[in-house]
C-alpha atoms as a PDB file:
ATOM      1  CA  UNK A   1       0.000   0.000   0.000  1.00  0.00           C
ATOM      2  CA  UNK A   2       1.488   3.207  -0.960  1.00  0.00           C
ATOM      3  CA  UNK A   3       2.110   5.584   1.785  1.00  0.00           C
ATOM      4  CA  UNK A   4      -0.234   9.055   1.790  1.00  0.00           C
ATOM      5  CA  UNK A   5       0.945  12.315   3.176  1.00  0.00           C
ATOM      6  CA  UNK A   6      -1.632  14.055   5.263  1.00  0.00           C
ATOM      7  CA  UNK A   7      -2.677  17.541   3.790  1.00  0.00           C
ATOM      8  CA  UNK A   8      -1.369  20.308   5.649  1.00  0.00           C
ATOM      9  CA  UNK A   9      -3.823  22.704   7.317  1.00  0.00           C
ATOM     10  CA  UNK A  10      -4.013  26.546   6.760  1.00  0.00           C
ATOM     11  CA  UNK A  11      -2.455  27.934   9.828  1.00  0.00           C
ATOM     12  CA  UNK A  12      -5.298  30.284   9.973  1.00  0.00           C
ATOM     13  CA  UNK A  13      -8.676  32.315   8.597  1.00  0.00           C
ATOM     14  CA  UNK A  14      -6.943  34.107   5.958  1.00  0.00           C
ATOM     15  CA  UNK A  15      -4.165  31.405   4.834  1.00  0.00           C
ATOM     16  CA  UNK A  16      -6.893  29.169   4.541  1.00  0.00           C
ATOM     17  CA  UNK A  17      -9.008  31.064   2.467  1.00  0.00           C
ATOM     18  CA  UNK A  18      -6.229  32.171   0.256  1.00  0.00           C
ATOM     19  CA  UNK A  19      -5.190  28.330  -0.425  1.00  0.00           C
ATOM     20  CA  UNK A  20      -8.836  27.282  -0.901  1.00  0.00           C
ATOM     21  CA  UNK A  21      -9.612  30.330  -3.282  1.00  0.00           C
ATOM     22  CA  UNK A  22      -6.213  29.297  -5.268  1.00  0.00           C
ATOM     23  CA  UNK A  23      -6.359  25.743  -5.214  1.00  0.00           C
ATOM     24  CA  UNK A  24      -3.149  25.470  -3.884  1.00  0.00           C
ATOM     25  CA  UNK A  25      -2.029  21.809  -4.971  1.00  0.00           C
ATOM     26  CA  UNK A  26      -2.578  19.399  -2.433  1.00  0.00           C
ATOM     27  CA  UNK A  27      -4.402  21.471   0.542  1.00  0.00           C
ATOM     28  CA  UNK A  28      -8.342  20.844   1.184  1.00  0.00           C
ATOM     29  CA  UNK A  29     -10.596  21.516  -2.262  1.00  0.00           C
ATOM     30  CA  UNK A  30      -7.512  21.347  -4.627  1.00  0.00           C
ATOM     31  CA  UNK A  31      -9.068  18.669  -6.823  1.00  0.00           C
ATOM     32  CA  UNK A  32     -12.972  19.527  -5.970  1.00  0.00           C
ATOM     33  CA  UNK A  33     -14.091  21.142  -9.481  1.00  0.00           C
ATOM     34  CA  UNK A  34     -17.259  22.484  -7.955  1.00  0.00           C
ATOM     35  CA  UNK A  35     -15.663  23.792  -5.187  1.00  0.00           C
ATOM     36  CA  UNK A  36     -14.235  27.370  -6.597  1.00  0.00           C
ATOM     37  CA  UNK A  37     -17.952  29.180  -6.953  1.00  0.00           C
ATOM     38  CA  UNK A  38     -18.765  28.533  -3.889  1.00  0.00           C
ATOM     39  CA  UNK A  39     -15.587  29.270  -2.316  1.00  0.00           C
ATOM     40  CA  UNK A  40     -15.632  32.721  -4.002  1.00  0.00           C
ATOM     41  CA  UNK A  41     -19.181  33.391  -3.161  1.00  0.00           C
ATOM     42  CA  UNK A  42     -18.512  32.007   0.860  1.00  0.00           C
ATOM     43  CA  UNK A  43     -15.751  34.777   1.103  1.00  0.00           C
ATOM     44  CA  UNK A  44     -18.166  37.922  -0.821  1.00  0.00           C
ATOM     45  CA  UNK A  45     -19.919  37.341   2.374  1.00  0.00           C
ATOM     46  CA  UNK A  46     -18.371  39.225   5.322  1.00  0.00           C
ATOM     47  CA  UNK A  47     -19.618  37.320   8.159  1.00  0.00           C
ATOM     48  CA  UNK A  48     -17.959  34.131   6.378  1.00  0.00           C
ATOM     49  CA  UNK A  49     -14.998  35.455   5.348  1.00  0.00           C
ATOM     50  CA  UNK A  50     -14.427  35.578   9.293  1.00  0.00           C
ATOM     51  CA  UNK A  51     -14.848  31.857   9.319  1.00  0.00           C
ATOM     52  CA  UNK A  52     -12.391  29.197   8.689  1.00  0.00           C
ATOM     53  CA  UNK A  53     -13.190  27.032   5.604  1.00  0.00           C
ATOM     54  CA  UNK A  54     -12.752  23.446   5.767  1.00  0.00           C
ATOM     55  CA  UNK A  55     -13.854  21.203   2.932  1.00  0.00           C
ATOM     56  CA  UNK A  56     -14.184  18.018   3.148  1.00  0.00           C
ATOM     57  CA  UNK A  57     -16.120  14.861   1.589  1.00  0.00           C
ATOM     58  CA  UNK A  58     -17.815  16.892  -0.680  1.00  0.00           C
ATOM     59  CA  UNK A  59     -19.060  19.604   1.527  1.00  0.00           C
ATOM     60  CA  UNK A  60     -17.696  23.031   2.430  1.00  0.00           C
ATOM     61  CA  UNK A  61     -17.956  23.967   6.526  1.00  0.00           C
ATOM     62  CA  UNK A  62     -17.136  26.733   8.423  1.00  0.00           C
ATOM     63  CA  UNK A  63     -15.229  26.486  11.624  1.00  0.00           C
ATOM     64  CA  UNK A  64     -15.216  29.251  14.597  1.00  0.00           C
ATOM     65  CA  UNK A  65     -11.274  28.616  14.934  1.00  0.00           C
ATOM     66  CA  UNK A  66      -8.394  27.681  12.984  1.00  0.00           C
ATOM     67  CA  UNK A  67      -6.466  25.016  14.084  1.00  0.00           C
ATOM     68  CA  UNK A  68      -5.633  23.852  16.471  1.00  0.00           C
ATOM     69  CA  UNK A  69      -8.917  22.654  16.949  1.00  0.00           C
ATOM     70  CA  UNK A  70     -10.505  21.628  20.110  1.00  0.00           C
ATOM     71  CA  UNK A  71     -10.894  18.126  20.764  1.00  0.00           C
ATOM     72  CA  UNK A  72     -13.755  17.106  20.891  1.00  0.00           C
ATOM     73  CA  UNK A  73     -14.049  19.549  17.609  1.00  0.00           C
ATOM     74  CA  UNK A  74     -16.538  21.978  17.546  1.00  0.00           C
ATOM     75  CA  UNK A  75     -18.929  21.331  14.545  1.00  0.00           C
ATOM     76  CA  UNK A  76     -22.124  23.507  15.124  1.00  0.00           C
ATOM     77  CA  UNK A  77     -22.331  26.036  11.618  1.00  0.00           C
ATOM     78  CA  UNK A  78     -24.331  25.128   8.581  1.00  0.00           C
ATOM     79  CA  UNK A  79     -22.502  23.554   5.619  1.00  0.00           C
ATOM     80  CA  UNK A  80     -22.784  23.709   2.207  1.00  0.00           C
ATOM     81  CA  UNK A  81     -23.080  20.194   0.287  1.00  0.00           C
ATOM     82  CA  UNK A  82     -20.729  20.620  -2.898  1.00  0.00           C
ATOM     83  CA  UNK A  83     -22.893  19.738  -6.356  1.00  0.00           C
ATOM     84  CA  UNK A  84     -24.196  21.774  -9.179  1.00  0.00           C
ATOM     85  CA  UNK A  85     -26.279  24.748  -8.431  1.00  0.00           C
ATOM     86  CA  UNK A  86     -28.933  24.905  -6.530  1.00  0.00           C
ATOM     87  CA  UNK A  87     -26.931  24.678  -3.759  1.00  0.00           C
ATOM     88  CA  UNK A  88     -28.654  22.797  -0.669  1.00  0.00           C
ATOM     89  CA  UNK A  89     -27.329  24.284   3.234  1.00  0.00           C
ATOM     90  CA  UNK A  90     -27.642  21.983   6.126  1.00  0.00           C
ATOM     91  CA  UNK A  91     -27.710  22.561   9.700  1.00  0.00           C
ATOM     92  CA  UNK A  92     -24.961  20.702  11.648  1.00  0.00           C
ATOM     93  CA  UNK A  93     -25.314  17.635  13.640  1.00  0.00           C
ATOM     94  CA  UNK A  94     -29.062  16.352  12.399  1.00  0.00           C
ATOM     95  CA  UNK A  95     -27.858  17.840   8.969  1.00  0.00           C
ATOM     96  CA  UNK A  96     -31.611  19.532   8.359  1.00  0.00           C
ATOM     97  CA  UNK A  97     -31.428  20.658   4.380  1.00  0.00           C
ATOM     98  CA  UNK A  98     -32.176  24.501   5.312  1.00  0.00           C
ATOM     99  CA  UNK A  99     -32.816  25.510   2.229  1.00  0.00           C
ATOM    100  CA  UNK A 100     -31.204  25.780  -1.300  1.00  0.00           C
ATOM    101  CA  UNK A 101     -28.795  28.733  -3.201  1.00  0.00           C
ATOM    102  CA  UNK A 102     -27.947  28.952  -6.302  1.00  0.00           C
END
């Protein structure tokens, strides 16, 4: 089995945003194709942009804190599920669709 080096994490809010919105090779959402829209439209907003992004099996969240995190981690913010537009928003935990955005 070949071995896999884990993906380095953004030290903080604005390094992460910076490698998600440039698809800096091999950090979260490099390869994700329908990630970049949503990314761009995620930091337009200002109360996001505050927010540290974390993709991750096809979703984009939004973390109060960059890493590192607390253990156990703090997941409470809605998410965006990563597909073509309309996008659907879920509430964390019971993961509620709240609604849809295109």
């Amino acid at each position: 089995m070949q071995d896999r080096m884990p993906m380095p994490e953004a030290p903080d809010v604005e390094t992460a945003w910076t490698w998600l919105l440039e698809r800096r090779p091999l950090t979260r959402g490099c390869f994700d194709d329908t990630l970049p829209p949503i990314a761009a439209a995620a930091y337009a907003n200002p109360v996001l942009r505050h927010l540290f992004p974390f993709h991750t099996h096809g979703t984009l969240k939004f973390l109060r804190d960059a890493p590192p995190w607390h253990e156990p981690a703090i997941n409470d913010l809605p998410y965006v599920v990563l597909s073509d537009p309309p996008y659907s928003v879920h509430t964390a935990g019971d993961a509620r669709c709240l609604g849809r955005a295109e």
